[in-house]
Protein backbone atom coordinates (compact mmCIF):
# COMPACT_ATOMS: atom_id res chain seq x y z
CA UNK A 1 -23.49 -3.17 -23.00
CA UNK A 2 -21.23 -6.15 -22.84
CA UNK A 3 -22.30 -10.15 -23.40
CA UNK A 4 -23.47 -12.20 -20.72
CA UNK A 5 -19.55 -14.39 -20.95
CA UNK A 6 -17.77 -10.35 -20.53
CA UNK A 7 -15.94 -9.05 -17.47
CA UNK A 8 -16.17 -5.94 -15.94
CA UNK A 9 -13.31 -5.02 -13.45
CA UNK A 10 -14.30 -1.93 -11.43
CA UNK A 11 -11.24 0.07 -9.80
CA UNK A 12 -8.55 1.14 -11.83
CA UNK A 13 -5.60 1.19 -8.89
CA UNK A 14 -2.57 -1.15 -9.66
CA UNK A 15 -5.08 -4.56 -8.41
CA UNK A 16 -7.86 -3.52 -11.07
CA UNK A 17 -4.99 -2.83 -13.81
CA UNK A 18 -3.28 -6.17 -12.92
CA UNK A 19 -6.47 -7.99 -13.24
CA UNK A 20 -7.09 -6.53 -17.06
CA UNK A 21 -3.27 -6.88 -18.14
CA UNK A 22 -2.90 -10.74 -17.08
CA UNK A 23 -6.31 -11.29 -18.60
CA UNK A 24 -5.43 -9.89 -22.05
CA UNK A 25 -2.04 -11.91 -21.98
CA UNK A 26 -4.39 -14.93 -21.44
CA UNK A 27 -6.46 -13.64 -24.37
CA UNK A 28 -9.22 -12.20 -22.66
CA UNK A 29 -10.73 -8.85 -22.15
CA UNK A 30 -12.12 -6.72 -19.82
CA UNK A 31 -13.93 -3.66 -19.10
CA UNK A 32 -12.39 -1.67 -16.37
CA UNK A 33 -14.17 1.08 -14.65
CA UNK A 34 -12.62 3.77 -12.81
CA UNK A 35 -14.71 6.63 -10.68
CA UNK A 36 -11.35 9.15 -10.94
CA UNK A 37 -9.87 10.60 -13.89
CA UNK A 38 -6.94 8.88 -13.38
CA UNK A 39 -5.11 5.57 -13.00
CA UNK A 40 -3.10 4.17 -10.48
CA UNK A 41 -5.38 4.73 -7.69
CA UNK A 42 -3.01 5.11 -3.97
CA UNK A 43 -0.25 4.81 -6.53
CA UNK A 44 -1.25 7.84 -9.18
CA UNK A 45 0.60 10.74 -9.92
CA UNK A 46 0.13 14.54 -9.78
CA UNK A 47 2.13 17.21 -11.79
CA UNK A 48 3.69 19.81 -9.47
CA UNK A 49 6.70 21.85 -9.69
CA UNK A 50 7.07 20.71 -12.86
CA UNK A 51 7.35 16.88 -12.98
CA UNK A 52 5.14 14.17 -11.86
CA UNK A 53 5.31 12.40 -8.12
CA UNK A 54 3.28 9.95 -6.65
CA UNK A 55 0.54 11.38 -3.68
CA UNK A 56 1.53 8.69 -1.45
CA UNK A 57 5.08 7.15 -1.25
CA UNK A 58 5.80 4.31 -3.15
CA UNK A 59 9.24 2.11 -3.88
CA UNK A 60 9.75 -1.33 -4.93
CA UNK A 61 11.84 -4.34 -3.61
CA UNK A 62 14.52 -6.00 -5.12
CA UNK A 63 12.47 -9.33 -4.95
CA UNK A 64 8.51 -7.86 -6.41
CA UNK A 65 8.93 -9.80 -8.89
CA UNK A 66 5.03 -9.60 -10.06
CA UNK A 67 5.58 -6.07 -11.02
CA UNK A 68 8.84 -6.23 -12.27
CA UNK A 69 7.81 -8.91 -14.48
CA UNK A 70 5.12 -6.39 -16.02
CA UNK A 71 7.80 -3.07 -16.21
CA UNK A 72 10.15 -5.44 -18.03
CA UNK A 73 7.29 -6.44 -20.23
CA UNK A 74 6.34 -3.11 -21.29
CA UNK A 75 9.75 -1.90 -22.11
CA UNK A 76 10.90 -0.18 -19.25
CA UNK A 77 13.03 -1.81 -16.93
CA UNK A 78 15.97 0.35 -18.35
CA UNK A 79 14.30 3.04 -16.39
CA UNK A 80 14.11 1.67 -13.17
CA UNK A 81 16.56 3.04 -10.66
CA UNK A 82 18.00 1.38 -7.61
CA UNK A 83 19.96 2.41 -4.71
CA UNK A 84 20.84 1.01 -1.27
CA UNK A 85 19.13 2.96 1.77
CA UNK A 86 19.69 4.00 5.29
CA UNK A 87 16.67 3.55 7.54
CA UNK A 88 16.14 5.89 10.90
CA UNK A 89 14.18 5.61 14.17
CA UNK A 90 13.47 8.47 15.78
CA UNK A 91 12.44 8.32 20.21
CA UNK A 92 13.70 10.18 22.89
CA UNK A 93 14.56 13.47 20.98
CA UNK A 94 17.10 11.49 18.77
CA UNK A 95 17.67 9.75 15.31
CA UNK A 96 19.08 6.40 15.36
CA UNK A 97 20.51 4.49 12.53
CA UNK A 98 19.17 0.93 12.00
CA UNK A 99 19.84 -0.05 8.51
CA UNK A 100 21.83 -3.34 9.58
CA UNK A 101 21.61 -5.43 12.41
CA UNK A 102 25.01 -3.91 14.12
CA UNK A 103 22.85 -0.97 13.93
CA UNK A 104 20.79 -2.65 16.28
CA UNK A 105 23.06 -3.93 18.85
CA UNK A 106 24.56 0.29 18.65
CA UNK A 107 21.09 0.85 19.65
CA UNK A 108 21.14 1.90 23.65
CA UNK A 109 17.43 3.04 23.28
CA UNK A 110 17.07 -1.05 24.33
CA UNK A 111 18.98 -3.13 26.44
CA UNK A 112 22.01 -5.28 25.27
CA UNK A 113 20.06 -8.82 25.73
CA UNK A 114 16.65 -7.37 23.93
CA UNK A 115 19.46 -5.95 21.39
CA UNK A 116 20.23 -9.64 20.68
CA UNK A 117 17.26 -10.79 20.96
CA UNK A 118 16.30 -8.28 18.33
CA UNK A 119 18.82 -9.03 15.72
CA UNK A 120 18.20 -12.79 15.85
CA UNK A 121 14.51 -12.16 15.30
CA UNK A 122 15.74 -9.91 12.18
CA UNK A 123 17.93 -13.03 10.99
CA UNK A 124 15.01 -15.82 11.53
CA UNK A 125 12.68 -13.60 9.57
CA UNK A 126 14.28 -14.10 6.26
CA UNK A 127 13.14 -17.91 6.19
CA UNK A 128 10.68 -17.62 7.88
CA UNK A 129 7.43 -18.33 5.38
CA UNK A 130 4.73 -15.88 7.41
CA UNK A 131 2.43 -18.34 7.34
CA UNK A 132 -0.86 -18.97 8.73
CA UNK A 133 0.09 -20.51 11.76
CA UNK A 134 0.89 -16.56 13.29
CA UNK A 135 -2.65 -15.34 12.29
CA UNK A 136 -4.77 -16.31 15.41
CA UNK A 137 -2.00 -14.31 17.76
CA UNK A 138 -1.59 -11.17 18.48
CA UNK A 139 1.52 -9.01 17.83
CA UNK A 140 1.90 -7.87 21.58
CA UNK A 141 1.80 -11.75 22.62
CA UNK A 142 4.05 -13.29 19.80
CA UNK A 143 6.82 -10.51 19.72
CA UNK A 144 7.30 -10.17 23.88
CA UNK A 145 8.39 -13.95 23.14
CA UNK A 146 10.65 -12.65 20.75
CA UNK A 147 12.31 -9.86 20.81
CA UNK A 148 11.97 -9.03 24.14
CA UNK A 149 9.73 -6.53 26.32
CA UNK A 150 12.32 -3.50 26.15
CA UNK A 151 12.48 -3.93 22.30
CA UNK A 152 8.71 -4.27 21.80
CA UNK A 153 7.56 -1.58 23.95
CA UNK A 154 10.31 1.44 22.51
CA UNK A 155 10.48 0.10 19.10
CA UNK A 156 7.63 -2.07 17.70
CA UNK A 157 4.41 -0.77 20.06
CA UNK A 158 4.89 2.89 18.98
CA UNK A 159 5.22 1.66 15.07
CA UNK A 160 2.17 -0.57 15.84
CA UNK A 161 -0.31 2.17 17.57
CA UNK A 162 1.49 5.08 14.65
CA UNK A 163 -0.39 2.24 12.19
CA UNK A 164 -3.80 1.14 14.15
CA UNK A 165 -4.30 3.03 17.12
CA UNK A 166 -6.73 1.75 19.40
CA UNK A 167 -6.52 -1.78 17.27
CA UNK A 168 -2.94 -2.01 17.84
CA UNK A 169 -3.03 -4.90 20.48
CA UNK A 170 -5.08 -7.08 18.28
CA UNK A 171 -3.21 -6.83 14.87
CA UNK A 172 -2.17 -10.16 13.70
CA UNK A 173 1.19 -11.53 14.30
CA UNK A 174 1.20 -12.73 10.51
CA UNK A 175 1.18 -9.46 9.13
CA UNK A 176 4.25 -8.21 11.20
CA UNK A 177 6.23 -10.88 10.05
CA UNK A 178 5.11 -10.68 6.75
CA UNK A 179 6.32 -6.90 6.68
CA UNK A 180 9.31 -7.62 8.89
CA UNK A 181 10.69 -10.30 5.90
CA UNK A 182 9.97 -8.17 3.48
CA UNK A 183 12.07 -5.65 4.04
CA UNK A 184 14.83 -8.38 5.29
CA UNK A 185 14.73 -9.81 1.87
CA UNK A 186 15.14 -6.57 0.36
CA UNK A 187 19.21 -6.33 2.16
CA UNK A 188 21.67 -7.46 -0.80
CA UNK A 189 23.63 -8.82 2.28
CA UNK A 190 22.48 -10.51 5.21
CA UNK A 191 24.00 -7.73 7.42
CA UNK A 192 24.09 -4.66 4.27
CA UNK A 193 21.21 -2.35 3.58
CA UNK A 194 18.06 -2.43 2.28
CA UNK A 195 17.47 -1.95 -1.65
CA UNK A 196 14.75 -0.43 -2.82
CA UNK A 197 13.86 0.55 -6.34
CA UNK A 198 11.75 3.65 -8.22
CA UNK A 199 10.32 3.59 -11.45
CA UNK A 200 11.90 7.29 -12.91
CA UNK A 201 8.87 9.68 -14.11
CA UNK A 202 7.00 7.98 -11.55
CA UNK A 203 4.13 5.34 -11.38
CA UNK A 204 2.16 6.99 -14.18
CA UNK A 205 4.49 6.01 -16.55
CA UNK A 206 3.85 2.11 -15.79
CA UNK A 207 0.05 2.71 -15.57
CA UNK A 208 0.24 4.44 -18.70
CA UNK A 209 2.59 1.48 -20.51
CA UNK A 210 -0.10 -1.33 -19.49
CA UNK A 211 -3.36 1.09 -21.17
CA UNK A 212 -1.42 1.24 -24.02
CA UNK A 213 -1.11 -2.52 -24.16
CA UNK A 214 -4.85 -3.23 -23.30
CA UNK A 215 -6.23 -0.55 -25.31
CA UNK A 216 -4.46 -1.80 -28.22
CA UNK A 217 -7.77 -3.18 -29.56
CA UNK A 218 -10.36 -0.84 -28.63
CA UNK A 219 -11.12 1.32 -25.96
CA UNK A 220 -11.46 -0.88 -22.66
CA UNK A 221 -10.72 1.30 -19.67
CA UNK A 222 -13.47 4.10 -18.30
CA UNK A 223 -12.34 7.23 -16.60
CA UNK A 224 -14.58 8.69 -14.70
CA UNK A 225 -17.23 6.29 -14.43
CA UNK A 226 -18.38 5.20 -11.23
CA UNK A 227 -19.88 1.61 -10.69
CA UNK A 228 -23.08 2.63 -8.82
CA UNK A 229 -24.63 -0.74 -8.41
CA UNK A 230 -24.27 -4.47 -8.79
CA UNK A 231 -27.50 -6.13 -9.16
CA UNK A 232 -26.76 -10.09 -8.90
CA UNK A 233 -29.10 -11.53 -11.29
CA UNK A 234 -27.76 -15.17 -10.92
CA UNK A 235 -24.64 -17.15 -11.00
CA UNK A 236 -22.80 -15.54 -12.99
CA UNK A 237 -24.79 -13.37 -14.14
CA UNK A 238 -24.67 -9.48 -13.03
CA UNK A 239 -25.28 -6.23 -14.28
CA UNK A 240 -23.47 -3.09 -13.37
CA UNK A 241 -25.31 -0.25 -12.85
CA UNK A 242 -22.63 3.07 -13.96
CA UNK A 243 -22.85 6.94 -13.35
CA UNK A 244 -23.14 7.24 -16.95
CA UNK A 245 -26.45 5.58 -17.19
CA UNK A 246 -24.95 2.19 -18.73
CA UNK A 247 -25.94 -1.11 -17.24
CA UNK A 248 -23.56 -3.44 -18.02
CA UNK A 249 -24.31 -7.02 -18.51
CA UNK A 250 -21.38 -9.47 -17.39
CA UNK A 251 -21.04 -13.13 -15.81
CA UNK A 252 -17.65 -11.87 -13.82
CA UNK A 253 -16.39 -8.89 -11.59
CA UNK A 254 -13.14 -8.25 -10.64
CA UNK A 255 -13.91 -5.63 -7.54
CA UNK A 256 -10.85 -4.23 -6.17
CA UNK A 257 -12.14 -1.24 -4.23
CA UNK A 258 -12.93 -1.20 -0.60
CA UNK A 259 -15.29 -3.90 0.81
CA UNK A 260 -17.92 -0.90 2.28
CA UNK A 261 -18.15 0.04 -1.26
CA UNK A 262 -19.05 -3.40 -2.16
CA UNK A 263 -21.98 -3.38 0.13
CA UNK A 264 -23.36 -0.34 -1.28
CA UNK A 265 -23.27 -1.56 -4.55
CA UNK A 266 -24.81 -5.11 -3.47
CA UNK A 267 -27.05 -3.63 -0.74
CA UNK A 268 -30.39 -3.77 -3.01
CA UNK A 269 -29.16 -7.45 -3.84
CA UNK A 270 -29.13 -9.03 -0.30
CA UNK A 271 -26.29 -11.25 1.31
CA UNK A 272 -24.05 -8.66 2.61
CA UNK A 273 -25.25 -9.45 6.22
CA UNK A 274 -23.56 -12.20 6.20
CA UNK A 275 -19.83 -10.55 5.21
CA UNK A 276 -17.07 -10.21 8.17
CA UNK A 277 -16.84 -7.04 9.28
CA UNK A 278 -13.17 -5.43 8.48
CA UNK A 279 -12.21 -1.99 9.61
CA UNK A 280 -10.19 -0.04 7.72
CA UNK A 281 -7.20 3.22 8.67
CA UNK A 282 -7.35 6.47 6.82
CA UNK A 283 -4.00 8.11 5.68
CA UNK A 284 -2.80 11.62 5.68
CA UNK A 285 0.12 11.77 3.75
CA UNK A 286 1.80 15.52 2.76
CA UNK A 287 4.47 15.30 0.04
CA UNK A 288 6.55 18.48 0.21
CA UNK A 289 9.70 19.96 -1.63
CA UNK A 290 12.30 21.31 0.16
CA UNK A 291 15.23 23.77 -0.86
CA UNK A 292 17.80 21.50 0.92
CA UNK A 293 18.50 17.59 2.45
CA UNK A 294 16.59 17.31 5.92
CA UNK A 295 19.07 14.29 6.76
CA UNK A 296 20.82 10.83 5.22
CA UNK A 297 17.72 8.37 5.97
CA UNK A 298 15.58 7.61 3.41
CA UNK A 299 13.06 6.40 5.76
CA UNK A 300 12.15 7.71 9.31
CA UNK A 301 10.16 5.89 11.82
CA UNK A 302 8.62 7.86 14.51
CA UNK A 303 8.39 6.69 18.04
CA UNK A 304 6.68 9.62 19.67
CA UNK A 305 3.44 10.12 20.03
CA UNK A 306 3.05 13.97 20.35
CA UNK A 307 4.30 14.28 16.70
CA UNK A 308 1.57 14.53 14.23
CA UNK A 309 3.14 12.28 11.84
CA UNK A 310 4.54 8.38 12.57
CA UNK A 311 7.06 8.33 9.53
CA UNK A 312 9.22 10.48 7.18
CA UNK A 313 10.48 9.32 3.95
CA UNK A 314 12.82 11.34 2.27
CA UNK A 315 12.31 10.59 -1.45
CA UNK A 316 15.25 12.20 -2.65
CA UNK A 317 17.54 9.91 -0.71
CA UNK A 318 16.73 7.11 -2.87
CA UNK A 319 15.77 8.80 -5.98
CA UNK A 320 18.33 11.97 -6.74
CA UNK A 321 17.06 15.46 -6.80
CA UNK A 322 18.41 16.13 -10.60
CA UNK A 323 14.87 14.18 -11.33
CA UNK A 324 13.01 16.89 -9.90
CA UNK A 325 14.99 19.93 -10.78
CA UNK A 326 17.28 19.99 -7.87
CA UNK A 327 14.01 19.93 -5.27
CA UNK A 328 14.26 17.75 -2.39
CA UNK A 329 11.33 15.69 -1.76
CA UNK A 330 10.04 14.17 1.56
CA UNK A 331 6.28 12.49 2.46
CA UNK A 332 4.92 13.12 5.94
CA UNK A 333 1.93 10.80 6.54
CA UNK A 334 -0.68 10.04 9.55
CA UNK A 335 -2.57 7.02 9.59
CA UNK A 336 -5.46 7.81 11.61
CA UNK A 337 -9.36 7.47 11.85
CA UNK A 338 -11.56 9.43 9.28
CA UNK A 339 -13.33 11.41 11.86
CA UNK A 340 -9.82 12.69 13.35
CA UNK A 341 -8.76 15.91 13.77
CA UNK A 342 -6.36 15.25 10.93
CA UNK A 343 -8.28 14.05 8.10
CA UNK A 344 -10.85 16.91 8.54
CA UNK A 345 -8.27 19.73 9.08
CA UNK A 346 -7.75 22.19 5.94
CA UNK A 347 -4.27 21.86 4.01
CA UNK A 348 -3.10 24.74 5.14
CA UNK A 349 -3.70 24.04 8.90
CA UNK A 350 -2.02 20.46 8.23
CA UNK A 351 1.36 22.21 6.40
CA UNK A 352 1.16 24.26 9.45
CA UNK A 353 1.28 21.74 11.96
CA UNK A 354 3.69 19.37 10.62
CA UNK A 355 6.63 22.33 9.43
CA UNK A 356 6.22 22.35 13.59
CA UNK A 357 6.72 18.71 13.84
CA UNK A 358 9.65 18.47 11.62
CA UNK A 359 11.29 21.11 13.84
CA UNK A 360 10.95 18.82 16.52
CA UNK A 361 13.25 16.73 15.30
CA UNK A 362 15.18 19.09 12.50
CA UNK A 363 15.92 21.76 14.89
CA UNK A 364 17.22 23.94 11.78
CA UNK A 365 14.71 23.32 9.60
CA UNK A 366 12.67 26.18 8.63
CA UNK A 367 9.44 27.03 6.95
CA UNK A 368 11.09 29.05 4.39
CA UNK A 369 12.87 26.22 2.84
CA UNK A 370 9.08 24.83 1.65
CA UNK A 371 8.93 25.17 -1.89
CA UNK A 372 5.33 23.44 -2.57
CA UNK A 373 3.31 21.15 -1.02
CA UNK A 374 0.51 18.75 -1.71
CA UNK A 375 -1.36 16.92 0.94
CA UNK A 376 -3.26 14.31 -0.11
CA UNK A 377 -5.98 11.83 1.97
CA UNK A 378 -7.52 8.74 1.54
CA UNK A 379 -10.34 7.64 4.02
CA UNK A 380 -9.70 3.52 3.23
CA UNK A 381 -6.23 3.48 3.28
CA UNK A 382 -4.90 -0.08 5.26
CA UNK A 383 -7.62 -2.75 6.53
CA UNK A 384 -7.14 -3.27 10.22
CA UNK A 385 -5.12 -6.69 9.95
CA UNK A 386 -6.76 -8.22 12.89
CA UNK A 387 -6.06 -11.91 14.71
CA UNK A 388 -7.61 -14.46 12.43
CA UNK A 389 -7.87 -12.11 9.30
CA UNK A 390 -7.12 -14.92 7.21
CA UNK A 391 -10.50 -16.89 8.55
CA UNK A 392 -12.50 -13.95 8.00
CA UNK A 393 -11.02 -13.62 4.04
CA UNK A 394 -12.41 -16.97 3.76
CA UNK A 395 -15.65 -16.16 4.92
CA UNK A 396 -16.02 -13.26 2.83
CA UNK A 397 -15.18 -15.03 -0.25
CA UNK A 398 -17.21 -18.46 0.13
CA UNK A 399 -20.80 -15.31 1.34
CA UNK A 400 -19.59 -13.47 -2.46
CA UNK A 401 -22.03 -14.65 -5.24
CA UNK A 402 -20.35 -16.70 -8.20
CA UNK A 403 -18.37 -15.22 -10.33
CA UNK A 404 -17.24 -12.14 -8.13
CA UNK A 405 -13.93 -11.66 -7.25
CA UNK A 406 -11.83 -9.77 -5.18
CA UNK A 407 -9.13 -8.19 -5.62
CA UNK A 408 -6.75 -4.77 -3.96
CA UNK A 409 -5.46 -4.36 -0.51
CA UNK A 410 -7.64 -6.50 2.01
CA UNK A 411 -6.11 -10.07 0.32
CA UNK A 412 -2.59 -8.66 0.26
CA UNK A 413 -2.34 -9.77 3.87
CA UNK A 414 0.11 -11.09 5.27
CA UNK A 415 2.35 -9.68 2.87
CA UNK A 416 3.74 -6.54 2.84
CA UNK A 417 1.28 -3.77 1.59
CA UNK A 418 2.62 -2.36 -1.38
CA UNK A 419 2.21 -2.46 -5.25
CA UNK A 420 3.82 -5.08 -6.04
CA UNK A 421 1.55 -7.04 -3.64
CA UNK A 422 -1.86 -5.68 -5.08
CA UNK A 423 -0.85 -6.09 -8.18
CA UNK A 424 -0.28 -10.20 -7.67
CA UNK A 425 -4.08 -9.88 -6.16
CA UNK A 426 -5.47 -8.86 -9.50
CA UNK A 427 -3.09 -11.31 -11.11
CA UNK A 428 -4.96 -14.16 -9.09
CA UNK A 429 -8.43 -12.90 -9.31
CA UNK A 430 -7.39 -12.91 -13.65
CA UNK A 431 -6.21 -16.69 -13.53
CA UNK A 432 -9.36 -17.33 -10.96
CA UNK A 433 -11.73 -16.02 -13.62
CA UNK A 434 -9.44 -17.47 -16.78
CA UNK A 435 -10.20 -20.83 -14.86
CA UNK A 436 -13.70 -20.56 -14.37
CA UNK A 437 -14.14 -19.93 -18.32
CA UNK A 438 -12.41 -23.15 -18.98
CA UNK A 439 -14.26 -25.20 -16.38
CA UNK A 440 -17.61 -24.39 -17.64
């Protein structure tokens, strides 16, 4: 048991790590609880063929500076390694380049004036400050303005349904343009590539650097120990009900898992009626090594709808294969719904069905070149980023009791989904709770 004043963070993904390392540089610690056996959460590593790779794809931009800020504080920015990458887009039975905007106006999938059209939107978006002011419209009605109708039906619609599916005309136009500038900002050159950065040895190792630094005192992270409920006993004032039969007395929580696992855990308390309702996408995402190169793209957009994936990264084309013994490494994921064909179909099935979609578009590839595979699935993968998501975060927050915080994916919005981005979440819910101490 912890004093009434303690904190209990419960996740241990990059949000729920954030949220304990900022705390202890403030000079405050917290208890973080994590149901898995392992850190990271999206972003965690599994050994196979002999090294460690993340189960979902991760990279980093030139400008995260949140989670830079942490590598170079542990010691390992040395190990960071950068490199400028080609981006594909694959309709029509063929792979386009558009890494730069005079890949764009090459591209004859569009015409010439939405080609224009297309690269000036592209220019715009690297001042623009993806504010507010685009969450109440939708992407369909914002972007026709924009780029065009040619442009938006071949290239963004497909990337938009590939994401949400039957959502996809009511995403918000805020979160487009908050992805579209982030990867704009990450060109060293207006008109040059994109740079992205990987931490070598993977994730784990960064995970692993900040437990080292927050366990330096005693032992404050729990693996495998699930928060099973929150009963709200005041404000601030909770206690957190764990699967190892601890109830843990706190006046803050950090929660940076899904929001339907918040209502669980708050269900016997009351007040979750009164929460927004957010929807969330489930991923499929099969990371495979290959004998040889499948092309020179490090990342593959999919505009076809009878594949079974919407995007191809090809790992090794930012990161070279001498890190993972000469393999080759590529991700295939689906976003889809969690009662989809996809999510329930057996690993074997799913290696099976996309080695057919990849010779689609690889017409030489074959299935002997798989060396191993490992398909991994997570059922809460991307909130829906609906029109007006920003009015519905405020609701949520001002129906949570005092002193619980959020924290993870759903207040990344309308910034680009990645760590870096979760990581500045748990950052703010640490300096939201550091404040609250003071003001009292």
């Amino acid at each position: 048991m912890i004093n009434d004043s303690g904190i209990v963070i419960i996740g241990g993904g990059f949000s729920g790590l954030a949220s304990a390392y900022f705390l202890k540089k403030m000079g405050m610690d917290a208890l973080l609880l994590e149901k898995n056996h392992s850190l990271g959460g999206m972003a965690s590593c599994v050994k196979t063929g002999g090294f460690l790779i993340e189960k979902f794809y991760h990279h980093f931009f030139s400008h995260d500076s949140d989670i830079l800020s942490i590598i170079r504080d542990i010691g390992k920015e040395n190990e960071l390694i950068w490199g400028k990458t080609s981006m594909g887009f694959f309709a029509g039975n063929n792979i386009y380049g558009l890494t730069t905007p005079f890949d764009l106006l090459r591209f004859r999938h569009i015409s010439m004036l939405d080609r224009l059209s297309f690269s000036l939107f592209s220019y715009n978006a690297r001042k623009s400050s993806a504010g507010v002011d685009l969450d109440g419209i939708s992407t369909e009605e914002w972007l026709g303005n924009k780029i065009g109708s040619s442009a938006y039906l071949r290239i963004m619609a497909p990337l938009i349904r590939s994401k949400f599916g039957v959502h996809m005309n009511d995403i918000s136009a805020a979160f487009l343009m908050g992805r579209v500038k982030a990867r704009v900002n990450s060109r060293t050159k207006l008109f040059g590539k994109e740079k992205f950065g990987y931490l070598s040895g993977g994730l784990d190792r960064l995970s692993s650097g900040m437990i080292n630094i927050l366990e330096k005192e005693g032992r404050m992270v729990r693996l495998g120990c699930e928060a099973k409920k929150i009963r709200v006993k005041g404000d601030y004032s909770f206690s957190v009900e764990t699967s190892d039969g601890s109830a843990l007395d706190c006046g803050h929580i950090i929660f940076t898992a899904p929001l339907p696992v918040l209502r669980s855990l708050l269900s016997s308390s009351g007040g979750t009626s009164c929460f927004p309702e957010f929807d969330y996408r489930s991923v499929v995402c099969a990371c495979i090594g290959l004998r040889k190169s499948l092309s020179k793209y490090y990342w593959i957009n999919i505009a076809a709808e009878e594949l079974p994936f919407g995007i191809i990264i090809e790992h090794t084309n930012l990161v070279p294969p001498s890190e993972y013994k000469g393999d080759h490494i590529i991700y295939l994921a689906s976003y889809c719904d969690r009662g989809s064909n996809i999510f329930r179909m057996s690993d074997e099935s799913l290696l099976d069905v996309y080695a057919s979609g990849l010779k689609k578009i690889f017409p030489s590839f074959n299935n002997n070149d798989i060396l191993w595979s490992m398909i991994s699935r997570e059922p809460f993968a991307s909130p829906v980023f609906r029109r007006n998501f920003s009015r519905d975060l405020d609701i949520l927050r001002s129906s949570l009791p005092k002193g619980l915080h959020l924290a993870g994916n759903l207040l990344t919005y309308p910034g680009s989904r990645n760590v870096n981005s979760v990581a500045r979440t748990g950052k703010n819910a640490a300096v939201k709770v550091m404040e609250e101490y003071e003001n009292k």
